[in-house]
N, C-alpha and C. Protein backbone atom coordinates (compact mmCIF):
# COMPACT_ATOMS: atom_id res chain seq x y z
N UNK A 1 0.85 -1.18 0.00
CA UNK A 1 0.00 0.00 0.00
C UNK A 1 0.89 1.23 0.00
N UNK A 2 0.42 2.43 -0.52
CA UNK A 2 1.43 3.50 -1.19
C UNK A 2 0.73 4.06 0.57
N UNK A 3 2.18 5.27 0.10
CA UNK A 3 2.38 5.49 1.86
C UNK A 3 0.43 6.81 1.82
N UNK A 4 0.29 7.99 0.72
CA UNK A 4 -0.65 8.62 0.56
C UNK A 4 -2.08 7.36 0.69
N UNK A 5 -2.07 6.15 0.60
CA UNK A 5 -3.36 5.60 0.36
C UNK A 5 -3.61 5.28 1.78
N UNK A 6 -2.55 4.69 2.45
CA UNK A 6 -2.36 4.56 3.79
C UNK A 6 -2.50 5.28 4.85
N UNK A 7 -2.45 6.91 4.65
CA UNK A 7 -2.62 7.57 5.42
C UNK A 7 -4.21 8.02 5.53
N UNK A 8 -4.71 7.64 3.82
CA UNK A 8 -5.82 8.00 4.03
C UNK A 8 -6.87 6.74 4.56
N UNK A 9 -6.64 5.86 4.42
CA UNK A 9 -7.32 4.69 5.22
C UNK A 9 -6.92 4.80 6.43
N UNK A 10 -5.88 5.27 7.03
CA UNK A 10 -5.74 5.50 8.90
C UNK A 10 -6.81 6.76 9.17
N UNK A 11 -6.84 7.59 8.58
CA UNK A 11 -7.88 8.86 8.53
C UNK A 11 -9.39 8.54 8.74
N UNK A 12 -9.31 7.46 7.87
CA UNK A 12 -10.93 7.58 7.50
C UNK A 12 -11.38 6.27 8.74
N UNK A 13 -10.35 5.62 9.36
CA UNK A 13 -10.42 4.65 10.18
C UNK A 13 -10.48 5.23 12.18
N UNK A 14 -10.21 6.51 11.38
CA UNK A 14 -10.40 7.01 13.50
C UNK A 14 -11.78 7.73 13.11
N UNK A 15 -12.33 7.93 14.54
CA UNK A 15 -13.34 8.33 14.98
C UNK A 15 -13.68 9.80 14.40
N UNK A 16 -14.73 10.34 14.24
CA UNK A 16 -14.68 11.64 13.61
C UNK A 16 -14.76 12.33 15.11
N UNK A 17 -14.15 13.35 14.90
CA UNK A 17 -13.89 14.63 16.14
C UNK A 17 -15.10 15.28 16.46
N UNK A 18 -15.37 15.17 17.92
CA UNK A 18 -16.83 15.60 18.31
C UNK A 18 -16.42 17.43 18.26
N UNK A 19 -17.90 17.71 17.43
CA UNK A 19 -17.65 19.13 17.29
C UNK A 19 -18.68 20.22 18.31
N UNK A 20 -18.33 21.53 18.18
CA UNK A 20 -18.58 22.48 19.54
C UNK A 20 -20.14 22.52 18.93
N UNK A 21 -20.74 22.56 20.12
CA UNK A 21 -22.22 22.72 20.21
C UNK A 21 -23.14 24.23 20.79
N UNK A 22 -24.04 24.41 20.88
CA UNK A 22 -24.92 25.42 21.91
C UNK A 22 -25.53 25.08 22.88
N UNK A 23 -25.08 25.49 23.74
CA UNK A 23 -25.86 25.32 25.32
C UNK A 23 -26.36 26.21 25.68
N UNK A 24 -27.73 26.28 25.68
CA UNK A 24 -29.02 27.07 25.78
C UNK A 24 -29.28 26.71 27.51
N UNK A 25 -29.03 28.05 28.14
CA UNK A 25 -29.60 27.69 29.73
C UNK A 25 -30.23 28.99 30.37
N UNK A 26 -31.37 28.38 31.03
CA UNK A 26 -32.48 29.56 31.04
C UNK A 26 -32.29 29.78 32.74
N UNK A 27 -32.66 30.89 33.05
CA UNK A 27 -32.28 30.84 34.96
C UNK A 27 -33.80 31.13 34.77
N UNK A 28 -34.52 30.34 35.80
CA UNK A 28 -35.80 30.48 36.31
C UNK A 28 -35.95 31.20 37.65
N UNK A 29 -37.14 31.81 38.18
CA UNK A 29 -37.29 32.20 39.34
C UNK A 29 -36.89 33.23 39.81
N UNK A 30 -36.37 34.19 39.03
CA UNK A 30 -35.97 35.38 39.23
C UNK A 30 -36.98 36.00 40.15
N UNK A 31 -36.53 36.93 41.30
CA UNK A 31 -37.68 37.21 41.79
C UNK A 31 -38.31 38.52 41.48
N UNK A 32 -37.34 39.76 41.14
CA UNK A 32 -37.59 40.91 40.50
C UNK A 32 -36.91 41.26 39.04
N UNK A 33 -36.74 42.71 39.01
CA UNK A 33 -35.90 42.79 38.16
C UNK A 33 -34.71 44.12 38.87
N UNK A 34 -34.48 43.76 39.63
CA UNK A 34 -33.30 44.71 40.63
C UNK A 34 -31.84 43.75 40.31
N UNK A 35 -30.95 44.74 39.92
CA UNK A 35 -29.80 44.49 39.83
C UNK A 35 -29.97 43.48 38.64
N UNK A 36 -28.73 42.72 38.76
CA UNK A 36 -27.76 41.40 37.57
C UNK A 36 -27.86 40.44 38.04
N UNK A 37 -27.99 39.54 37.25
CA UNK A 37 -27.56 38.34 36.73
C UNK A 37 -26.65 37.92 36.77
N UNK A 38 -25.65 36.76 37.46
CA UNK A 38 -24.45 36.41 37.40
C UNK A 38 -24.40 35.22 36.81
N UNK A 39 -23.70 34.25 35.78
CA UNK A 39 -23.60 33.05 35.58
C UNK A 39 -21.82 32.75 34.90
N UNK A 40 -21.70 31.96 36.07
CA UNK A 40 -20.16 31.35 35.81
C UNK A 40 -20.36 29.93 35.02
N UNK A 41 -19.74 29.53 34.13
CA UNK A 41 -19.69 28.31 33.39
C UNK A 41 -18.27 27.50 33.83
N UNK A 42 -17.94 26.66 34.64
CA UNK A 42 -16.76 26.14 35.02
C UNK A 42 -16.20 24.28 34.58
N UNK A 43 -15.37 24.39 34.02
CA UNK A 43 -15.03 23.32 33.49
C UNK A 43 -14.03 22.15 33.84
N UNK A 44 -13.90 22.34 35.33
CA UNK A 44 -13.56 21.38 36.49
C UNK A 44 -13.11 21.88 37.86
N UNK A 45 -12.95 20.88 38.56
CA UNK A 45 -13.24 20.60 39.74
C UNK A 45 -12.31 21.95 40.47
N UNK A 46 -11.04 22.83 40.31
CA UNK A 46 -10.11 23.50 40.66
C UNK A 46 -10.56 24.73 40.38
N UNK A 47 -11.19 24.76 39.40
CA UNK A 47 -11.58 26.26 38.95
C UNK A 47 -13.37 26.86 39.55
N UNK A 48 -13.91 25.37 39.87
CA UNK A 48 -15.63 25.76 40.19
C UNK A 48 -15.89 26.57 41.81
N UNK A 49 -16.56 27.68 41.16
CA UNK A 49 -16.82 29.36 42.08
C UNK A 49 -15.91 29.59 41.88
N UNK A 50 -14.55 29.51 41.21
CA UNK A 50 -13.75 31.09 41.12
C UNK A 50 -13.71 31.22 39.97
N UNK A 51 -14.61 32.73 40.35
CA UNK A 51 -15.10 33.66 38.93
C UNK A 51 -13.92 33.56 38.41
N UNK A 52 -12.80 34.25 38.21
CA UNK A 52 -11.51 34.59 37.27
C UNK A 52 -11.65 33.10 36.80
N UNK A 53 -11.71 32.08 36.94
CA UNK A 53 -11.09 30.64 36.43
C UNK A 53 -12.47 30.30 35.90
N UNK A 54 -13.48 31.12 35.84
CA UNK A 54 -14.57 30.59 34.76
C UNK A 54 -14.04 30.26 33.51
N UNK A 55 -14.81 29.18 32.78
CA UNK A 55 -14.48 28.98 31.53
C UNK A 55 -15.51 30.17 30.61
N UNK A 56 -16.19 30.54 30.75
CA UNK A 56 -17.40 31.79 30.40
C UNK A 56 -17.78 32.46 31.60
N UNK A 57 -18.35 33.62 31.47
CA UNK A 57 -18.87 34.20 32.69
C UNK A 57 -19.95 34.71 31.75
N UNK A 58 -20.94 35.53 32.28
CA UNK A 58 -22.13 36.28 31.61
C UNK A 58 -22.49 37.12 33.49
N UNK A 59 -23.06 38.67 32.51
CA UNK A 59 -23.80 38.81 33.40
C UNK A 59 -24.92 39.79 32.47
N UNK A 60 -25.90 39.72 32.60
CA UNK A 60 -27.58 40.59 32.10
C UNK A 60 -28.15 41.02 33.63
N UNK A 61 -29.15 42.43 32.81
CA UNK A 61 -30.17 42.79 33.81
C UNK A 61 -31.20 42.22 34.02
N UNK A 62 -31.59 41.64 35.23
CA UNK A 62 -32.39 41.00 35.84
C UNK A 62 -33.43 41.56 35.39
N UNK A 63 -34.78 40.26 35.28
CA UNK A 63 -35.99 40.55 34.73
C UNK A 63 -36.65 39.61 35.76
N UNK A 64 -37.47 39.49 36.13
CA UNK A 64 -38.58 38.89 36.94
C UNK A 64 -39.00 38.00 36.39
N UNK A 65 -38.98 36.89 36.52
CA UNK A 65 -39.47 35.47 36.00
C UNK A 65 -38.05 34.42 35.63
N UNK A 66 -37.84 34.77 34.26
CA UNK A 66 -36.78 33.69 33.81
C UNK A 66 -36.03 34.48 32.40
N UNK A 67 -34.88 34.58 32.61
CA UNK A 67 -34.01 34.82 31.37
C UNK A 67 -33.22 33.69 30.61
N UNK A 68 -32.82 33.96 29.24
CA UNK A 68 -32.34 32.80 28.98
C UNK A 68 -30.67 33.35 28.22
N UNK A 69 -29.87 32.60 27.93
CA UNK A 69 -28.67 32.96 27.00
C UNK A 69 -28.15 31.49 26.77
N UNK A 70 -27.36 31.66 25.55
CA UNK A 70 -26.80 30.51 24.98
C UNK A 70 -25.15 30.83 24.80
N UNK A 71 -24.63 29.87 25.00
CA UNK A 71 -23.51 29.49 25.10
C UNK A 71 -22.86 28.91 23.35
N UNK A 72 -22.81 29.41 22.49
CA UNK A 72 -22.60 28.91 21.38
C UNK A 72 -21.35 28.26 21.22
N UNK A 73 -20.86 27.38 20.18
CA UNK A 73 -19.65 26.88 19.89
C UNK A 73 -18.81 26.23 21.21
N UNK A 74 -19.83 26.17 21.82
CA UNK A 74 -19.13 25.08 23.49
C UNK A 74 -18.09 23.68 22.95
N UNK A 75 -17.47 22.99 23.32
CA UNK A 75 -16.71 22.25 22.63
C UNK A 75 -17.25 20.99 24.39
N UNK A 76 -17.82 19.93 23.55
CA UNK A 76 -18.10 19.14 24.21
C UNK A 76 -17.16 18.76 25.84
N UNK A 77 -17.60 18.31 26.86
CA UNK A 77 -16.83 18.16 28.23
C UNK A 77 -18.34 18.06 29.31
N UNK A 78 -17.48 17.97 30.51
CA UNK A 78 -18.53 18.06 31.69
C UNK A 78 -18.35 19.58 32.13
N UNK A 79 -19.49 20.25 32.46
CA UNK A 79 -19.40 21.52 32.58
C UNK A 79 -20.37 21.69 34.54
N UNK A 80 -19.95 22.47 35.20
CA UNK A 80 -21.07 23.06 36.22
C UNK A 80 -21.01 24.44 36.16
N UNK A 81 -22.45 25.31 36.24
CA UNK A 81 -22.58 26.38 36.16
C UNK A 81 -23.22 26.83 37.57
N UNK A 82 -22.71 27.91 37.86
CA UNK A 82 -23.59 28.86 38.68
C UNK A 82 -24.06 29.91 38.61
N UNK A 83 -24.80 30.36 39.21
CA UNK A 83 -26.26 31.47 39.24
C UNK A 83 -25.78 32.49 39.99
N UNK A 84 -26.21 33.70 40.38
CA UNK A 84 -26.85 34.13 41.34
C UNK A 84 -27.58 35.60 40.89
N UNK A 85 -28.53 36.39 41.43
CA UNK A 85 -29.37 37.33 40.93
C UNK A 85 -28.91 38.43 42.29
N UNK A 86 -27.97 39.15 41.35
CA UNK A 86 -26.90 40.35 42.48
C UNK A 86 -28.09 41.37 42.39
N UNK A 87 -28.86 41.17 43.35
CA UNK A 87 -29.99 42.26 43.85
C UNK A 87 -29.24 43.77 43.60
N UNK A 88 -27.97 44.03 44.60
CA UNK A 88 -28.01 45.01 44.68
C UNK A 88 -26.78 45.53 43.73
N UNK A 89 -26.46 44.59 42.87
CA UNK A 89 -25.21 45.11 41.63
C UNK A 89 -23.71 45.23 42.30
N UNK A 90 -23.79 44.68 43.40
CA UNK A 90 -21.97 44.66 43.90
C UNK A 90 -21.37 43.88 43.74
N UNK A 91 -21.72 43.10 42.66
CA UNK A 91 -20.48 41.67 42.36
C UNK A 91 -20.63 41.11 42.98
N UNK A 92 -21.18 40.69 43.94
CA UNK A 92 -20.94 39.66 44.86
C UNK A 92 -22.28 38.62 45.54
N UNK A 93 -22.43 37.70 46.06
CA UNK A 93 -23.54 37.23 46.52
C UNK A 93 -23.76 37.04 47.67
N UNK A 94 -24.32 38.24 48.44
CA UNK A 94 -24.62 38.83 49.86
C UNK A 94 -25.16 37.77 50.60
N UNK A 95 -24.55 37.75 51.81
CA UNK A 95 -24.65 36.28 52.76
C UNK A 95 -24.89 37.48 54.40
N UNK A 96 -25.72 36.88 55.14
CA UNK A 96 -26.14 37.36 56.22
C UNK A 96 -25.18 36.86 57.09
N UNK A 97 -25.59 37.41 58.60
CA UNK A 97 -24.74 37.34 59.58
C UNK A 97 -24.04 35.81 59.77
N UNK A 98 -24.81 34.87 59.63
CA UNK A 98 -24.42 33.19 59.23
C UNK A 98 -24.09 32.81 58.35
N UNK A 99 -23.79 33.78 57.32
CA UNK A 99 -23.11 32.87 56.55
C UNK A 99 -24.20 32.50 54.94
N UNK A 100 -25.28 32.29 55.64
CA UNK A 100 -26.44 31.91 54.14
C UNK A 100 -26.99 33.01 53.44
N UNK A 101 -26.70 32.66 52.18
CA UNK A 101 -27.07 33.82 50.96
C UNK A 101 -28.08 34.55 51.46
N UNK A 102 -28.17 35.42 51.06
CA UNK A 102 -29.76 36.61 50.60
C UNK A 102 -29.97 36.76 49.96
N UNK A 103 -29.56 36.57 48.45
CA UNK A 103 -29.76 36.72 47.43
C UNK A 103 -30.04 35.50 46.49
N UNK A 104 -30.32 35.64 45.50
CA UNK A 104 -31.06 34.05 44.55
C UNK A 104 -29.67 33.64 44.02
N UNK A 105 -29.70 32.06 44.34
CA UNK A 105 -28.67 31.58 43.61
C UNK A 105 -29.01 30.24 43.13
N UNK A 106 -28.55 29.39 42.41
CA UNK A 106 -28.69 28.36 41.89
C UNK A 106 -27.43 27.79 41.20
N UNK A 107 -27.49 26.33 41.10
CA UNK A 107 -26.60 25.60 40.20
C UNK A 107 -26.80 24.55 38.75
N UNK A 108 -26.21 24.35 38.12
CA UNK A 108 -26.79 23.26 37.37
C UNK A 108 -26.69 22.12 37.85
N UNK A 109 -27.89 21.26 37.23
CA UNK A 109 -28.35 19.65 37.93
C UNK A 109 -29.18 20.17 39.44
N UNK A 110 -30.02 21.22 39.45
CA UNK A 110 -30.39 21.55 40.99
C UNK A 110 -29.78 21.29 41.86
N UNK A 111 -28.31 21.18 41.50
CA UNK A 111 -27.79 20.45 42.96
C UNK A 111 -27.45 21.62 43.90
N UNK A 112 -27.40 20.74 45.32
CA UNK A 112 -27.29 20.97 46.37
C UNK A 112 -26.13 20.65 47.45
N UNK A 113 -25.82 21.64 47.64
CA UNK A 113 -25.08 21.64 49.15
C UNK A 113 -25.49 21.18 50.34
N UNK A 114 -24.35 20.66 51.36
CA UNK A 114 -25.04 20.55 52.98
C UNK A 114 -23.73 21.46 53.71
N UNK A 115 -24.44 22.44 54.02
CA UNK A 115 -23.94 23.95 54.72
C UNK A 115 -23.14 24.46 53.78
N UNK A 116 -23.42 24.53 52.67
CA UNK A 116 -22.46 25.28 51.82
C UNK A 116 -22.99 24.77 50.42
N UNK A 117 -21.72 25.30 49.26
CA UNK A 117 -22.34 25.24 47.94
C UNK A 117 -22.11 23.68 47.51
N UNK A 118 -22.60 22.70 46.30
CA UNK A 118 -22.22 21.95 46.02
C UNK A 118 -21.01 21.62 45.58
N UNK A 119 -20.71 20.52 45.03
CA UNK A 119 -19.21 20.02 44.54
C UNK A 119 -19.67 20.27 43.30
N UNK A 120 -18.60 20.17 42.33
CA UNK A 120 -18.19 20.11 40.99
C UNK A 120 -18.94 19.21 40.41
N UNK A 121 -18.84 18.04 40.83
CA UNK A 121 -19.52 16.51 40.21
C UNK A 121 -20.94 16.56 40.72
N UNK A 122 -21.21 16.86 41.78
CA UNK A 122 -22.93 16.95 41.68
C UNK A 122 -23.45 17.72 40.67
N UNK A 123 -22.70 19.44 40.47
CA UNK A 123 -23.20 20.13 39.33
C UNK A 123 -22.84 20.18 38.56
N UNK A 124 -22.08 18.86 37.90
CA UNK A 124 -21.91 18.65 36.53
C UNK A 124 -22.45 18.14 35.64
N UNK A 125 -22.35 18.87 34.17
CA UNK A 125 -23.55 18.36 33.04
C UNK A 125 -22.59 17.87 31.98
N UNK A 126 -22.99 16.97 31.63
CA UNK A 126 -22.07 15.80 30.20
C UNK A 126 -22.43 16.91 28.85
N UNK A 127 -21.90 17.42 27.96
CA UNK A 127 -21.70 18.18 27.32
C UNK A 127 -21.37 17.31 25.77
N UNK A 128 -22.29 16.64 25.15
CA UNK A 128 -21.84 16.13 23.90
C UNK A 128 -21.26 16.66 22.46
N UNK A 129 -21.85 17.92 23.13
CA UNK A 129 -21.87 19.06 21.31
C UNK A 129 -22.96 18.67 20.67
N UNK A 130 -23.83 18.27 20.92
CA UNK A 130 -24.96 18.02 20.16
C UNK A 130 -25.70 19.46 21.22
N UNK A 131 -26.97 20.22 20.61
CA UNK A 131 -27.35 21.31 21.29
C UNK A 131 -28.26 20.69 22.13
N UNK A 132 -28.46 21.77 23.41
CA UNK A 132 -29.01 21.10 24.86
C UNK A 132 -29.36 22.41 25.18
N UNK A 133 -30.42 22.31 26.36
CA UNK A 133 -31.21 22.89 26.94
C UNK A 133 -31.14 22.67 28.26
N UNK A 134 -31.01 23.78 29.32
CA UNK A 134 -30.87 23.18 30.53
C UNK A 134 -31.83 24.61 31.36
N UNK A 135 -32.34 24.44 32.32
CA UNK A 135 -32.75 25.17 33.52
C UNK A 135 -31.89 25.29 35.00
N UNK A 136 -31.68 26.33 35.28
CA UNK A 136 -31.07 26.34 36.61
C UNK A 136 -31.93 27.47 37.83
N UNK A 137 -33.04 26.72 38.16
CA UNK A 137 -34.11 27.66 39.37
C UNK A 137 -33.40 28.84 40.20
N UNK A 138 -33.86 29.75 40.42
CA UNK A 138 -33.13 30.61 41.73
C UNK A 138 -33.63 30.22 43.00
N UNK A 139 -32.87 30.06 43.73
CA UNK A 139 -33.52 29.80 45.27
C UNK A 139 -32.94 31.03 46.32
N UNK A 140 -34.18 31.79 46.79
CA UNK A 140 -33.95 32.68 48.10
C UNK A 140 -33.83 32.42 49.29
């Protein structure tokens, strides 16, 4: 076999390369429309909640009910995202004298924390590149 015929039968013999997709994710439950929108997109376990080490960040003005944005050209992986609805626009997600938010926050996969935020792997979503739709509720 000539070395050009060969390379193209090794070519046509691997897997085709999974390509970047849109991830469409809507935050539900907004409770007003005061202040922003925060959503971090994080793409493992070292980087999830620190904003700077987002793989995307977004932030929009809060609307009352549910906003949505898409994530275009995502390149398939496990992804966890977080929420929160910055009432009062200071960057940050205001926690009372104990410690627990005041403000709406949420994760993807609804997951949940016990005394604190979830892990990485509870709020992680399998990411094929095929386009997806996801919801992430606010909770006050």
């Amino acid at each position: 076999m000539r070395a050009s015929a060969l390379a193209l039968f090794l070519l046509a013999s691997l897997p085709a390369a999974a390509s970047a997709g849109e991830l469409t994710v809507t935050i539900s439950d907004i409770r007003n429309d005061s202040g922003y929108v925060l959503a971090a997109v994080y793409d493992n376990e070292a980087s999830f909640l620190k904003p700077p080490l987002a793989r995307v960040s977004v932030k929009f003005k809060a609307a009352a009910g549910k906003a949505t944005f898409a994530l275009p050209d995502l390149p398939p992986g496990k992804y966890a995202i977080a929420a929160f609805h910055d009432e009062n626009d200071n960057g940050k997600l205001d926690r009372n004298a104990l410690g627990a938010p005041t403000e709406g926050f949420g994760f993807s996969n609804d997951a949940r924390g016990t005394g604190g935020p979830p892990s990485f792997a509870a709020a992680a979503i399998t990411f094929d590149g095929a386009s997806k739709a996801l919801k992430i509720p606010l909770d006050y």
